[in-house]
Protein backbone atom coordinates (compact mmCIF):
# COMPACT_ATOMS: atom_id res chain seq x y z
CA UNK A 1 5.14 -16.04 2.85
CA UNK A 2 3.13 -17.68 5.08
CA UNK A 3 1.89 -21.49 4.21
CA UNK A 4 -1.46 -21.08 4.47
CA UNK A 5 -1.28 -17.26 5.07
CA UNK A 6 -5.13 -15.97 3.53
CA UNK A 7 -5.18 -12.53 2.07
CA UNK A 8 -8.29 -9.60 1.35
CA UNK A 9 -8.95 -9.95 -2.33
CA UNK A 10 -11.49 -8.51 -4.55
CA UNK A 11 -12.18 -10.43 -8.12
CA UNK A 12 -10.92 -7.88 -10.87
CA UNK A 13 -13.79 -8.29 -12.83
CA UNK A 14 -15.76 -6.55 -10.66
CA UNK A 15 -13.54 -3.62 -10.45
CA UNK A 16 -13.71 -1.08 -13.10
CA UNK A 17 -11.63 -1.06 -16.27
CA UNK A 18 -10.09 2.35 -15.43
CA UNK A 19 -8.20 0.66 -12.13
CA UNK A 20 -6.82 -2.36 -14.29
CA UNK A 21 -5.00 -0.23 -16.75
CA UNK A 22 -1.57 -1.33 -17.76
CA UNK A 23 -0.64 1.64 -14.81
CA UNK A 24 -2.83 3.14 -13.48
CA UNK A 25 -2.84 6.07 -10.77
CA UNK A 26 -6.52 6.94 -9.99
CA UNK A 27 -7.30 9.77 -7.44
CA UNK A 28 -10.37 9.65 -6.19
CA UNK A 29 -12.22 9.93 -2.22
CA UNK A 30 -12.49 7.83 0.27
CA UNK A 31 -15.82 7.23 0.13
CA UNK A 32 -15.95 6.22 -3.71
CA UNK A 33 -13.16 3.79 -3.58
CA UNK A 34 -14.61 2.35 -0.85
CA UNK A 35 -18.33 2.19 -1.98
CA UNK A 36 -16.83 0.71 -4.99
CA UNK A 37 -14.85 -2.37 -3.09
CA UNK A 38 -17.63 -2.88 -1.13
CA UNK A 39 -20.19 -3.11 -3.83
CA UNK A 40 -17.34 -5.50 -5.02
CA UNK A 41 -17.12 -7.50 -2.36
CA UNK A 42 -14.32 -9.25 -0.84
CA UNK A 43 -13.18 -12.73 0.13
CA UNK A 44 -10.05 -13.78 2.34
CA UNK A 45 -8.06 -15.93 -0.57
CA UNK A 46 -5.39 -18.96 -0.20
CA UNK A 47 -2.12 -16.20 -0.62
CA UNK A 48 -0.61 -18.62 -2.82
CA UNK A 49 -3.52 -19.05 -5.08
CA UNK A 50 -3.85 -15.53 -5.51
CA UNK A 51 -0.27 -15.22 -6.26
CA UNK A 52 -0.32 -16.76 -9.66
CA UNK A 53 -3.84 -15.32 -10.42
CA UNK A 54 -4.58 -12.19 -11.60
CA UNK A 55 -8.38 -12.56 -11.38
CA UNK A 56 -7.65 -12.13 -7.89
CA UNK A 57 -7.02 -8.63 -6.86
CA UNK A 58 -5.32 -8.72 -3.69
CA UNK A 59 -5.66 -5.08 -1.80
CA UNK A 60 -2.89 -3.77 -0.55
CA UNK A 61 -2.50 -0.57 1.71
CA UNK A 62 0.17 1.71 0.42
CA UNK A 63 1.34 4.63 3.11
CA UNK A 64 3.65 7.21 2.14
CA UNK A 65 5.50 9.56 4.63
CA UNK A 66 6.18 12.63 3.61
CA UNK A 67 7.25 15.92 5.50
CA UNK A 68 4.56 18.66 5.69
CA UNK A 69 6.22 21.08 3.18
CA UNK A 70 6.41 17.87 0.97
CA UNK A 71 9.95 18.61 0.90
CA UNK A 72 11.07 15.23 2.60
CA UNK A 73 9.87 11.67 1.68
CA UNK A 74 10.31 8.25 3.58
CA UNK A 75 11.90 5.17 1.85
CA UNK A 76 13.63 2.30 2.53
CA UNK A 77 15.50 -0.80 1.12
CA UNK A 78 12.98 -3.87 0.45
CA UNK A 79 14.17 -6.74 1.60
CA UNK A 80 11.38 -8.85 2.95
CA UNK A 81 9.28 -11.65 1.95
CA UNK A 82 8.80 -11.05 -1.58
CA UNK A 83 11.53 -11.63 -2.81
CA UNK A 84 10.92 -10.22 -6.62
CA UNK A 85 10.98 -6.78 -4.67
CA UNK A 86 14.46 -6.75 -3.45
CA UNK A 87 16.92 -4.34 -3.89
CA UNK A 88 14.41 -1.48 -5.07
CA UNK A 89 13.87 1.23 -3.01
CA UNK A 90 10.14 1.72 -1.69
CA UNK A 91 8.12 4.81 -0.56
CA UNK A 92 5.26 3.03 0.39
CA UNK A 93 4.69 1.48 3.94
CA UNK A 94 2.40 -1.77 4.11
CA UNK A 95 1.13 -5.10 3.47
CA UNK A 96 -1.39 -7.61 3.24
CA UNK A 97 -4.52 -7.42 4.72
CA UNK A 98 -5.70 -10.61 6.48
CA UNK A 99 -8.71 -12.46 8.51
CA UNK A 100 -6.53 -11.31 11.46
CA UNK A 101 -7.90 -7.87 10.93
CA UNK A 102 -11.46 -8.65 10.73
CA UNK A 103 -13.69 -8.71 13.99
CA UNK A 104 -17.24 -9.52 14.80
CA UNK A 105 -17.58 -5.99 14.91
CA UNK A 106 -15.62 -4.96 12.17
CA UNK A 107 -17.07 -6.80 9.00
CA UNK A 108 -16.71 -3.71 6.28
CA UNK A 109 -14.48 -3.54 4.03
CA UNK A 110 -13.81 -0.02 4.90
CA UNK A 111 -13.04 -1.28 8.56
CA UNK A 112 -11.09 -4.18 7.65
CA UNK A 113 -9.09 -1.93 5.35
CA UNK A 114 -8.35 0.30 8.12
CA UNK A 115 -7.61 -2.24 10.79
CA UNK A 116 -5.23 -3.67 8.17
CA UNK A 117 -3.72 -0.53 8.02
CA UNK A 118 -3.14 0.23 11.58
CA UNK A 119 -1.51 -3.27 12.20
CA UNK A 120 1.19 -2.38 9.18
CA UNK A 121 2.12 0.44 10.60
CA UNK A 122 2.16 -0.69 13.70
CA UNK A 123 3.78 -3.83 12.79
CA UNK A 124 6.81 -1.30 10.61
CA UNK A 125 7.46 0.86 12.36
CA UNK A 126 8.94 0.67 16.17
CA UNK A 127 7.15 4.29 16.86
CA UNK A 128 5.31 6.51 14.91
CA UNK A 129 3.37 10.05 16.05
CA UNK A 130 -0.48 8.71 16.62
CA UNK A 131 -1.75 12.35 15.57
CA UNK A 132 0.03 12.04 12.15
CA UNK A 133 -3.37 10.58 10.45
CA UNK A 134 -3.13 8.82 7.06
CA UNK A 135 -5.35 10.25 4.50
CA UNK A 136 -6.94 8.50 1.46
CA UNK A 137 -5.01 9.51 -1.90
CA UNK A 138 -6.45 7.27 -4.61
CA UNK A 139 -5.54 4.00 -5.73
CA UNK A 140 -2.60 2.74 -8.36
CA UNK A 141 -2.08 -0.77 -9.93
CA UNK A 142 0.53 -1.84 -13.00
CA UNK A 143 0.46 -5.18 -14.96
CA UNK A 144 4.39 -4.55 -16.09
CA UNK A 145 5.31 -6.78 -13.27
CA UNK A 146 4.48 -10.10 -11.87
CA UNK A 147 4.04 -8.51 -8.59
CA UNK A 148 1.71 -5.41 -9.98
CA UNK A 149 -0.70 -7.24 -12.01
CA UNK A 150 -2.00 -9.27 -8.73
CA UNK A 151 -2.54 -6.29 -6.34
CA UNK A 152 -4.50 -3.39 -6.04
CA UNK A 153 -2.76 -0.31 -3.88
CA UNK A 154 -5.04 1.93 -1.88
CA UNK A 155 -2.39 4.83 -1.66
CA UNK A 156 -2.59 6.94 1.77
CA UNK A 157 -0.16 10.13 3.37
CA UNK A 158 1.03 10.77 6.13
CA UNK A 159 2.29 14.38 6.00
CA UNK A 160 4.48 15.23 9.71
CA UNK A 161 6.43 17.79 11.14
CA UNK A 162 8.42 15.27 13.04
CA UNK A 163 10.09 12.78 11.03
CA UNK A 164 13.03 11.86 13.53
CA UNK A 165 10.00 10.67 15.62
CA UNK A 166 9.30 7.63 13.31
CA UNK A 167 11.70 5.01 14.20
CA UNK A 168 11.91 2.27 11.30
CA UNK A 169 11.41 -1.63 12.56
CA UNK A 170 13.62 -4.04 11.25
CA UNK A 171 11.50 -4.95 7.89
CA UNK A 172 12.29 -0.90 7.08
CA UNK A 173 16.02 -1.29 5.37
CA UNK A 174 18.02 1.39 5.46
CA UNK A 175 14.80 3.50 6.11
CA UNK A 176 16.07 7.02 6.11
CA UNK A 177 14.40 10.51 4.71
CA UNK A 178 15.62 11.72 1.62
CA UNK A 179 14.78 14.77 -0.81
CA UNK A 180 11.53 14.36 -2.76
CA UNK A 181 12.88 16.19 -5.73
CA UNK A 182 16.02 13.82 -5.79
CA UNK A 183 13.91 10.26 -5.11
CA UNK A 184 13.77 9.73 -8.67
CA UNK A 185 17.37 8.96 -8.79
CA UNK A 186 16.90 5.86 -6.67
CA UNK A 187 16.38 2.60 -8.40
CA UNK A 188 12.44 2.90 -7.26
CA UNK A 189 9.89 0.19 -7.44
CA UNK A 190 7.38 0.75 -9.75
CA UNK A 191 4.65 1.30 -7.34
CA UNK A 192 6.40 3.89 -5.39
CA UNK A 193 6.74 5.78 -8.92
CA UNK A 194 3.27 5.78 -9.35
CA UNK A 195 2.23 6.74 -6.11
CA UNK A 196 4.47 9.41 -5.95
CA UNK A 197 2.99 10.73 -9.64
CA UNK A 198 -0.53 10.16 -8.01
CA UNK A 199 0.23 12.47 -5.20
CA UNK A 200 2.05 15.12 -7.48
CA UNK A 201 -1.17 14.98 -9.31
CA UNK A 202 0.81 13.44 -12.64
C-alpha cells in the first residue's frame, strides 16, 4: 500500500441499503449503477483512512474472464499488497481506482470508473485481446470480512474465444484457466464466490 496512496470512495450512507447487505450480489445496468454513484458522489480518500472505515465505500472494479461457452474461467493466486487476501484464489481482475485516472476531461464517475478499469487491466495483464470488451454485470459487497465491508465491487466480463492470448503479469499468481464447474473446489475468496453466483444469476 502506498503511503499516501488516495483511493475513489463513495460514503455508504448514500448508497442504498440493498448494496450494504451482509452479501450482497446485485445485478443491475450500467446506467443505474452508475446514475446511482454519481448521484452519490465521490471523493478521492487518504487509502489508509478508508481502510479502517467502513463509512467509506471504496469502489473497486472487479473483471472476470471467462471463455465464451462459459465453460472456462480465469483465476489466479493472490499474493499482492493486501496481505489479508493471500493464499485464496481470485476470479476477479482489478484494483483501486485513483486521482491518477481522473483528467480534466474525464471528471464522471462513469469515466473515472472506466479509466480505472483500463489501467488494471492494463497494469495485470502483459497482453490482453483489445476487442474482448468488459461488460457491466452488477455490483457485490460482503461485511464477513475486514476486507469486504470497506469496498464496493462493480463486477464486469470479459467473455473470449482466445484465452491463450491473455498473458498474466507478474501480480497474476499462478494465473491459469480452469473449469468453471470445478472452481468451487478452490479455496476462493469470498468475492470471487459472489461474483461468480452474480453471473450464474444465483
Amino acid at each position: 500500500m502506498q503511503k499516501k496512496e488516495k483511493i475513489l470512495c463513495i460514503r455508504q450512507n448514500r448508497l442504498p441499503k440493498a448494496w450494504m447487505a451482509q452479501t450482497a450480489k446485485v445485478p443491475m445496468a450500467f446506467s443505474a449503477f452508475v446514475d446511482q454513484c454519481a448521484r452519490a458522489g465521490h471523493e478521492f480518500v487518504d487509502r489508509a483512512l478508508a481502510e479502517e472505515n467502513a463509512d467509506w465505500q471504496q469502489v473497486i472494479p472487479y473483471i472476470v474472464l471467462q471463455t465464451r461457452d462459459l465453460s472456462q474461467t480465469a483465476v489466479y493466486l493472490r499474493q499482492g499488497n493486501e496481505t489479508r487476501l493471500h493464499d485464496l484464489w481470485s476470479s476477479g481482475i482489478g484494483g483501486h481506482i485513483n486521482p491518477r485516472d481522473q483528467t480534466v476531461t474525464s471528471e464522471s464517475f462513469q469515466e473515472i470508473l472506466m479509466s480505472g478499469m483500463a489501467r488494471e487491466l492494463d497494469e495485470e495483464l502483459i497482453q490482453h485481446p483489445p476487442a474482448d470488451l468488459p461488460v457491466f454485470c452488477g455490483i457485490i459487497h460482503e461485511t464477513v470480512t475486514d476486507v469486504g465491508r470497506v469496498h464496493l465491487g462493480a463486477v464486469f466480463r470479459i467473455l473470449t474465444q482466445t484465452p491463450a492470448s491473455y498473458v498474466p503479469g507478474p501480480e497474476l499468481c499462478r494465473f491459469q484457466w480452469v473449469d468453471t464447474n470445478t472452481q468451487a473446489s478452490l479455496n476462493m475468496e469470498l468475492w470471487s464466490c459472489l461474483a461468480m453466483d452474480l453471473l450464474n444469476g444465483n
